[in-house]
N, C-alpha and C. Protein backbone atom coordinates (compact mmCIF):
# COMPACT_ATOMS: atom_id res chain seq x y z
N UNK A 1 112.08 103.32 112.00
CA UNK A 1 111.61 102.66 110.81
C UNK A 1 112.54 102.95 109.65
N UNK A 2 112.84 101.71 108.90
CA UNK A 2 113.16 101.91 107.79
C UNK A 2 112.79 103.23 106.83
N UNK A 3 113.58 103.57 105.68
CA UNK A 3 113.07 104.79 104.84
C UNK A 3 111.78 104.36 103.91
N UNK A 4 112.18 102.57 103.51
CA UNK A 4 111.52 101.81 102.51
C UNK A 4 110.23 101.22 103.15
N UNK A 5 110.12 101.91 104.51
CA UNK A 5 108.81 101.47 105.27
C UNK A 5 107.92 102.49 104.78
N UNK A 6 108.06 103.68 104.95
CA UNK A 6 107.29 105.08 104.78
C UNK A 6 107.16 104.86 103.19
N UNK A 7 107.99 104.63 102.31
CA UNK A 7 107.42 104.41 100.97
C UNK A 7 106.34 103.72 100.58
N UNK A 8 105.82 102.89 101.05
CA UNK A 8 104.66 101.97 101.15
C UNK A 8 103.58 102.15 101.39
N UNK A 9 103.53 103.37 102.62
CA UNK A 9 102.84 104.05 102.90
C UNK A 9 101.78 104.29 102.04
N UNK A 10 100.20 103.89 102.23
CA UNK A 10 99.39 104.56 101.26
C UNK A 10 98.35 105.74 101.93
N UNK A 11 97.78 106.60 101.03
CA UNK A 11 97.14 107.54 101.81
C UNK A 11 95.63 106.92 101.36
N UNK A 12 94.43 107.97 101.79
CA UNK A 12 93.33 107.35 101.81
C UNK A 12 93.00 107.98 100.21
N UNK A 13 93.39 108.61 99.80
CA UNK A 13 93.22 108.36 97.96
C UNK A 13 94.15 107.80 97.69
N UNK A 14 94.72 107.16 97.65
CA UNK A 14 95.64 106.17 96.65
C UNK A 14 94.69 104.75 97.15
N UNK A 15 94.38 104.15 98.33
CA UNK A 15 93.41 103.49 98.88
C UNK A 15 92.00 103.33 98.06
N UNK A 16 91.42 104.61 98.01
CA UNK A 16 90.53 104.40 97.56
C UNK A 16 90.57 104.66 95.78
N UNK A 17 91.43 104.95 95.16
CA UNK A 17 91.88 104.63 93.96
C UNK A 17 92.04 103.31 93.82
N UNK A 18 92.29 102.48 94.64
CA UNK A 18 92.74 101.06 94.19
C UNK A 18 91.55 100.13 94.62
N UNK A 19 90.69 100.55 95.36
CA UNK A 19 89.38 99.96 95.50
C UNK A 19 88.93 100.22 94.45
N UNK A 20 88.69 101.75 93.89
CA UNK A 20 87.83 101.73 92.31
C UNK A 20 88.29 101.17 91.28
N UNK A 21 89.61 100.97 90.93
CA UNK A 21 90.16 99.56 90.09
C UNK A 21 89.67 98.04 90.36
N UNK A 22 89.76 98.21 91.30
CA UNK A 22 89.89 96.46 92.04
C UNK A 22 87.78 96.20 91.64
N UNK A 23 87.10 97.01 91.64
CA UNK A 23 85.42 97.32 92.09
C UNK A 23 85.51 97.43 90.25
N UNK A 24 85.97 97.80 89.92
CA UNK A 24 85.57 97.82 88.22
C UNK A 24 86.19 97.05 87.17
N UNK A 25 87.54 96.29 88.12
CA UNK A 25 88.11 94.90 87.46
C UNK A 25 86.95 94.00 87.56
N UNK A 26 86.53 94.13 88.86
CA UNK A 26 85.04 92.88 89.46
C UNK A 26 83.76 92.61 88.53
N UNK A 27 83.36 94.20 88.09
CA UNK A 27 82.64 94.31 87.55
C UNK A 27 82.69 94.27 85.62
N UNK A 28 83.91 94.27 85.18
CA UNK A 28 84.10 93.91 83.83
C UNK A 28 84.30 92.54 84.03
N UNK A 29 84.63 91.64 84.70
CA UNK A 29 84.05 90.70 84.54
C UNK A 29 82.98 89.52 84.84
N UNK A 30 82.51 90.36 85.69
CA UNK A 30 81.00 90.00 85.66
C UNK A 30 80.17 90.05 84.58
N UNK A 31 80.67 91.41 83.48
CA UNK A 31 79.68 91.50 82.20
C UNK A 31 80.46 90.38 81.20
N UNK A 32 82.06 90.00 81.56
CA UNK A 32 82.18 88.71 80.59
C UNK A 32 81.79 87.60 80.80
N UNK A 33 81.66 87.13 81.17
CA UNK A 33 81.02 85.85 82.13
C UNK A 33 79.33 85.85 81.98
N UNK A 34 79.07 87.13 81.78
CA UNK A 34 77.67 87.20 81.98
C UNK A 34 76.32 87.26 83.11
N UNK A 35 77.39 87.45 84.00
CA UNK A 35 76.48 87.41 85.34
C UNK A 35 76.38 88.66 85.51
N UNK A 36 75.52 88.75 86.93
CA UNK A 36 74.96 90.07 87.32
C UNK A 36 75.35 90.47 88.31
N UNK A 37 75.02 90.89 89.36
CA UNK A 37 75.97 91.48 90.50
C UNK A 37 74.77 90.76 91.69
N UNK A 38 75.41 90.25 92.84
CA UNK A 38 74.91 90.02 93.97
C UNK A 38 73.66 90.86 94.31
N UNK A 39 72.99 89.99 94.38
CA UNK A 39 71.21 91.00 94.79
C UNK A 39 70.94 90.35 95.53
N UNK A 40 70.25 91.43 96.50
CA UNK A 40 69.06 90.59 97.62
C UNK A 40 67.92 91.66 97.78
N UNK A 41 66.58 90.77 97.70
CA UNK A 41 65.44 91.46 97.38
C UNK A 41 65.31 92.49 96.63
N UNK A 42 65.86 92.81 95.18
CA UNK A 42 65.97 93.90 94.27
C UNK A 42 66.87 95.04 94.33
N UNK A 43 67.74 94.77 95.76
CA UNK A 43 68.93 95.92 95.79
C UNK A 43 70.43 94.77 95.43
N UNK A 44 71.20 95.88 95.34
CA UNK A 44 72.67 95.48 95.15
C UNK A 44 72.97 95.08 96.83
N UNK A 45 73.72 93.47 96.80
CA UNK A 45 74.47 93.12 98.20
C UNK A 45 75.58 93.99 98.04
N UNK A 46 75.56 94.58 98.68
CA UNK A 46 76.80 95.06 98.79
C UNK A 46 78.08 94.76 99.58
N UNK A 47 77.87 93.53 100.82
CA UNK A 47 78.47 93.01 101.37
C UNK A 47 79.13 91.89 100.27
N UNK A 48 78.07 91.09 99.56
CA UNK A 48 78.89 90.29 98.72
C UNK A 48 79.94 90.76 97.67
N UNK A 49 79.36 92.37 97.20
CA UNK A 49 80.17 93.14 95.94
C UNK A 49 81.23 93.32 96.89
N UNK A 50 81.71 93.86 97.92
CA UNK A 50 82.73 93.80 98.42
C UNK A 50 83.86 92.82 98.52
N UNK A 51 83.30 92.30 98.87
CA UNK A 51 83.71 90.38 99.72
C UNK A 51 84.35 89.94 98.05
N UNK A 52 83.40 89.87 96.82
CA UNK A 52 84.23 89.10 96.02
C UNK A 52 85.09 90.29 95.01
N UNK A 53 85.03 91.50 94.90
CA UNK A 53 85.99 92.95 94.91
C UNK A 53 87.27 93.13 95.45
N UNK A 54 86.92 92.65 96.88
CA UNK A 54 88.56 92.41 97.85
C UNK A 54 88.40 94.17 97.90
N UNK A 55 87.52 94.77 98.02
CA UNK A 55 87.27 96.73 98.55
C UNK A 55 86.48 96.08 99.90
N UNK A 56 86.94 97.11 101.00
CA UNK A 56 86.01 97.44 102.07
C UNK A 56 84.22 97.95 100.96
N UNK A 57 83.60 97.40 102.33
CA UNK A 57 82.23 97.60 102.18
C UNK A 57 81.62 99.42 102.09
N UNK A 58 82.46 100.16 102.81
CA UNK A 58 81.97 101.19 102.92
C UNK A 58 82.71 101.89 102.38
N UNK A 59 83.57 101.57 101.29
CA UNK A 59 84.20 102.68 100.43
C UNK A 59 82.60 102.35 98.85
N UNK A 60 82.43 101.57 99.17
CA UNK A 60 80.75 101.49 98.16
C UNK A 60 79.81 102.70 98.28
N UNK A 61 79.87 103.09 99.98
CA UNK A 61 79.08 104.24 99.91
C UNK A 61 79.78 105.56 99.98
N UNK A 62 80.96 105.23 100.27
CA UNK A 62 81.87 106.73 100.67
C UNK A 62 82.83 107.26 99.16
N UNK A 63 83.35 106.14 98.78
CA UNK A 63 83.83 106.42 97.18
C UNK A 63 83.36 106.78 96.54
N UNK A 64 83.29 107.85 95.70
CA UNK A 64 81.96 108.69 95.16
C UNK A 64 81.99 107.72 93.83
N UNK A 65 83.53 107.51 92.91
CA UNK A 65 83.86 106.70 92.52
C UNK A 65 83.26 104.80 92.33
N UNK A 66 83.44 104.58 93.39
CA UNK A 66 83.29 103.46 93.62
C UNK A 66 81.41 103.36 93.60
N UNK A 67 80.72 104.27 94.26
CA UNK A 67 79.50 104.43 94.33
C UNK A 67 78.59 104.46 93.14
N UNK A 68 79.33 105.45 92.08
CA UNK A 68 79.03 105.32 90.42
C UNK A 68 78.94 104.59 89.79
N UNK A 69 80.20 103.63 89.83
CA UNK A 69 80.63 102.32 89.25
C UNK A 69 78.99 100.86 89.95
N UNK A 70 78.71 101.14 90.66
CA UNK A 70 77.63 100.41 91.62
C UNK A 70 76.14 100.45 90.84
N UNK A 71 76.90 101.91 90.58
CA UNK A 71 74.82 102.38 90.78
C UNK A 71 74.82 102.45 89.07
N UNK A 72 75.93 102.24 88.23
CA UNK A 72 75.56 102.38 86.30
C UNK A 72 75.45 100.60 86.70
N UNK A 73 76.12 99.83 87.54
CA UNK A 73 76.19 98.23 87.04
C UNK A 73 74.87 97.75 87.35
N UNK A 74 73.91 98.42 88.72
CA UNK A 74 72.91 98.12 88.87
C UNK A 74 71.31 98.96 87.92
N UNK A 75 71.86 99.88 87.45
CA UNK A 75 71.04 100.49 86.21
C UNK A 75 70.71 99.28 85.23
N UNK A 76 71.95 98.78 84.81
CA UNK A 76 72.16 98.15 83.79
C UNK A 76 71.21 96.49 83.72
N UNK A 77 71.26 96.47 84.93
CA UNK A 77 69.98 94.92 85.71
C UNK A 77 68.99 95.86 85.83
N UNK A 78 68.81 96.03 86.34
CA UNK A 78 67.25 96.92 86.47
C UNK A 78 67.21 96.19 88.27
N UNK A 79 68.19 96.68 88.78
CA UNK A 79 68.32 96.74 90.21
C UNK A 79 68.27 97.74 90.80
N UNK A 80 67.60 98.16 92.23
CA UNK A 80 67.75 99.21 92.57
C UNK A 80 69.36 99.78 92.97
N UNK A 81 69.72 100.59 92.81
CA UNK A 81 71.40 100.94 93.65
C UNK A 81 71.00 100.22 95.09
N UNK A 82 71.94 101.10 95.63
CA UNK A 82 72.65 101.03 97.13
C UNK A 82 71.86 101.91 97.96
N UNK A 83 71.24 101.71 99.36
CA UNK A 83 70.84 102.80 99.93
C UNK A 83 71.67 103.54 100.23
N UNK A 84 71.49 104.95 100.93
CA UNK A 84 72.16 105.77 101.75
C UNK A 84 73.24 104.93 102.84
N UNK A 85 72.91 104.09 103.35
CA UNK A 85 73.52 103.28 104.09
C UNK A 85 72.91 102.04 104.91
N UNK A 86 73.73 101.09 103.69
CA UNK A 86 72.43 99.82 104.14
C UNK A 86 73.29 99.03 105.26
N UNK A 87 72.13 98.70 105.91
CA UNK A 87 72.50 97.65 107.80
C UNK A 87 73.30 98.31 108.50
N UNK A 88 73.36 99.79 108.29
CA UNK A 88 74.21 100.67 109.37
C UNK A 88 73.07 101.25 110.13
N UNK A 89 73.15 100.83 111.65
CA UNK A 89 72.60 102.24 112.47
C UNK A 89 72.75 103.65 112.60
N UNK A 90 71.97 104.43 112.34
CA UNK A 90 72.66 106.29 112.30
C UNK A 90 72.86 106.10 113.71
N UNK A 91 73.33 107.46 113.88
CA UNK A 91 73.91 108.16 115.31
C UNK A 91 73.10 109.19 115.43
N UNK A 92 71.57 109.32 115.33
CA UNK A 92 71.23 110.81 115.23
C UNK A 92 70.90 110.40 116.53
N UNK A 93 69.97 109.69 116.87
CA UNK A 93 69.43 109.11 118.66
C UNK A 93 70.49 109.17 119.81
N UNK A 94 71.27 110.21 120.06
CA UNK A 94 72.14 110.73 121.13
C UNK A 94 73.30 110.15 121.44
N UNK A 95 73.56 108.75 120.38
CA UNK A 95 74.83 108.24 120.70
C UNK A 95 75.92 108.96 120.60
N UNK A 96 75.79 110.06 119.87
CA UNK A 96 77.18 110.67 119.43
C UNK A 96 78.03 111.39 120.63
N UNK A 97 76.60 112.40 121.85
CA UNK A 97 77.26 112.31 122.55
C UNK A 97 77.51 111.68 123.93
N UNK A 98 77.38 110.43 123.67
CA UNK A 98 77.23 108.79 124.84
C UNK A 98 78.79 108.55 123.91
N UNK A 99 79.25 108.40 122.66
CA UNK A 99 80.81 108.64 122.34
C UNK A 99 81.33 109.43 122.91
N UNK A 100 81.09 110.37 122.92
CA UNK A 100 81.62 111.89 123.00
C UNK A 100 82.09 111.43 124.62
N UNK A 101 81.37 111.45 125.53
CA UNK A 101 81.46 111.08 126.98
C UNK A 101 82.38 110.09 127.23
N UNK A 102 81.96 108.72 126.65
CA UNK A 102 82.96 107.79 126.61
C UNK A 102 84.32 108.15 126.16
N UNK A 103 84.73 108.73 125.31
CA UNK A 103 86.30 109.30 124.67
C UNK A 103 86.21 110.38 125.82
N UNK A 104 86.30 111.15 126.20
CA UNK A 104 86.25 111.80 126.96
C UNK A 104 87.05 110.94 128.79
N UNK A 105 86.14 110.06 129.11
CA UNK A 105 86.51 109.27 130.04
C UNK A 105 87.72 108.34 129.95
N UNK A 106 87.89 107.53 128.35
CA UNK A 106 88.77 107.30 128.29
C UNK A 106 90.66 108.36 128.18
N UNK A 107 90.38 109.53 128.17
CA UNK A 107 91.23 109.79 128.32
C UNK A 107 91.66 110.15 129.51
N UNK A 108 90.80 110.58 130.15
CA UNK A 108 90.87 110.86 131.71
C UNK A 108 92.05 109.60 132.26
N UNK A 109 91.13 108.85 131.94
CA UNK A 109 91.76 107.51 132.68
C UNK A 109 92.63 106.90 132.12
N UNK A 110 93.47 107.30 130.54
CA UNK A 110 94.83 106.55 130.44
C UNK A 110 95.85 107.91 131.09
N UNK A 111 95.17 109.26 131.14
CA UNK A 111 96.12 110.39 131.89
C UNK A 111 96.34 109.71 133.53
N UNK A 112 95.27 109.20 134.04
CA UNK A 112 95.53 108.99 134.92
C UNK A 112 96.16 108.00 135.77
N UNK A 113 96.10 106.89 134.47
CA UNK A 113 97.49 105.30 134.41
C UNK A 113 98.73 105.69 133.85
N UNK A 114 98.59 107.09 133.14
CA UNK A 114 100.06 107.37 132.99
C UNK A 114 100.85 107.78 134.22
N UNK A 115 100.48 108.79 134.92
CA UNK A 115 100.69 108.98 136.28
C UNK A 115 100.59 108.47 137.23
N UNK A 116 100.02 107.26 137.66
CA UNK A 116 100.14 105.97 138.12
C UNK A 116 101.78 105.29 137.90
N UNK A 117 102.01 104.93 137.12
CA UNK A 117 102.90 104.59 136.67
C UNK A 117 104.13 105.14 136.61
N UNK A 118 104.14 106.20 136.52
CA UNK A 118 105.31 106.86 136.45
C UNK A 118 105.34 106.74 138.14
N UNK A 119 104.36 107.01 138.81
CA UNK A 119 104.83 106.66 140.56
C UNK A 119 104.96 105.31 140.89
N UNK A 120 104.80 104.58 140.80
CA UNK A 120 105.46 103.87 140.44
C UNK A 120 106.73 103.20 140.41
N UNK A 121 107.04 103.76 138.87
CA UNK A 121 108.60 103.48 138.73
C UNK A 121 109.29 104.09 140.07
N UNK A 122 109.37 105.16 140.48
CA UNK A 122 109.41 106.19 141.66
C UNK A 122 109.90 105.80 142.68
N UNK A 123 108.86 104.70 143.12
CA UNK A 123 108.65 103.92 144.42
C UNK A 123 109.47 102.81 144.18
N UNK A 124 109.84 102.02 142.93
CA UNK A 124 110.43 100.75 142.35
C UNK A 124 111.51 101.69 143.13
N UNK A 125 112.48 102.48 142.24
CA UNK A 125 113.49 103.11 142.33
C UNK A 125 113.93 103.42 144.13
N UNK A 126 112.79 104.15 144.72
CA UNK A 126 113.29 104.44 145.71
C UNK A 126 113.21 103.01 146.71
N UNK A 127 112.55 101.83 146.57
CA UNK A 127 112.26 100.54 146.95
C UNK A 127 113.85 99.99 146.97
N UNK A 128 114.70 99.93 145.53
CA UNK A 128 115.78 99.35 145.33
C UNK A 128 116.58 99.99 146.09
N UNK A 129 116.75 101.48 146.48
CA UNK A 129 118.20 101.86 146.78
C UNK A 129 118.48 101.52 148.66
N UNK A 130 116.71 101.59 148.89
CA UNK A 130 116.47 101.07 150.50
C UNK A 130 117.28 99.63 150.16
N UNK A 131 116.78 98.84 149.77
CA UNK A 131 117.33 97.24 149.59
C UNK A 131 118.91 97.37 149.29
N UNK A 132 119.71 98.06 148.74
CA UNK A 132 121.11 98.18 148.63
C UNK A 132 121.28 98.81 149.62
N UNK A 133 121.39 99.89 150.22
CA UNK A 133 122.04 100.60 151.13
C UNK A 133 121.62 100.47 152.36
N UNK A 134 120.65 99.67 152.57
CA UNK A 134 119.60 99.71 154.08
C UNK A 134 119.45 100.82 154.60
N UNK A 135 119.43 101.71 154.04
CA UNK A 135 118.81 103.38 154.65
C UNK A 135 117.86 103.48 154.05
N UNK A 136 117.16 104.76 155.10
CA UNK A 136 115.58 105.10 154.33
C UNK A 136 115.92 106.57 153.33
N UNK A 137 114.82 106.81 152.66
CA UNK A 137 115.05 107.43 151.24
C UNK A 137 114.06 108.48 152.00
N UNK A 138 114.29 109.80 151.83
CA UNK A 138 113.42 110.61 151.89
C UNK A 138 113.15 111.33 150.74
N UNK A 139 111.35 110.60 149.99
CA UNK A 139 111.64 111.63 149.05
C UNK A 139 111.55 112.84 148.42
């Protein structure tokens, strides 16, 4: 890679620095304009605050930043904030370790297509030199 590739590079605070700009550009002008922020049934959408923000949805709940900025704009309507985490399923009900198992298996099994493969090449190799020399290969 280029040097001017790695410069570009952003980390997950500079990321989420530019969501809390981009989330409070959205929201100053929503108060010029005069509108209010996306609601459904008395909470903040937060899919729509995203969507017209141009921020991921879940830096709303993970940006402590971004979360503030949410919950003074919905003070300000007399909206409720944001839940803890709205239309996400938790993981407390044993999925974590039904992941856990699954990652687990998946590695098994790309260790075990790596080594596949490398025999493989092996057999390619010892395949070709039979086909040039017409002798057998012991390997």
């Amino acid at each position: 890679m280029a040097e001017s590739e790695f410069s570009t590079h952003k980390n997950g605070q500079q990321i989420g620095q530019e969501y809390a700009a981009a989330l409070e550009t959205y929201l100053q002008a929503l108060r010029a304009e005069g509108k209010g922020l996306p609601s459904r049934n008395g909470k903040v959408s937060t899919t729509a605050v995203a969507m017209a923000a141009g921020v991921d949805r879940q830096s709303l709940y993970k940006n402590p930043r971004c979360r503030a900025l949410i919950e003074a704009a919905a003070q300000e309507l007399g909206l409720s904030g944001i839940e803890a985490r709205e239309g996400v399923p938790s993981r407390d009900d044993g999925k974590d370790q039904r992941i856990q198992a699954l990652e687990t298996q998946v590695a098994s099994l790309q260790a075990e297509v790596h080594g596949l493969r490398r025999q493989l090449a092996q057999f390619k190799h010892i395949e070709t030199h039979m086909v040039e020399t017409g002798r057998r290969v012991i390997p």
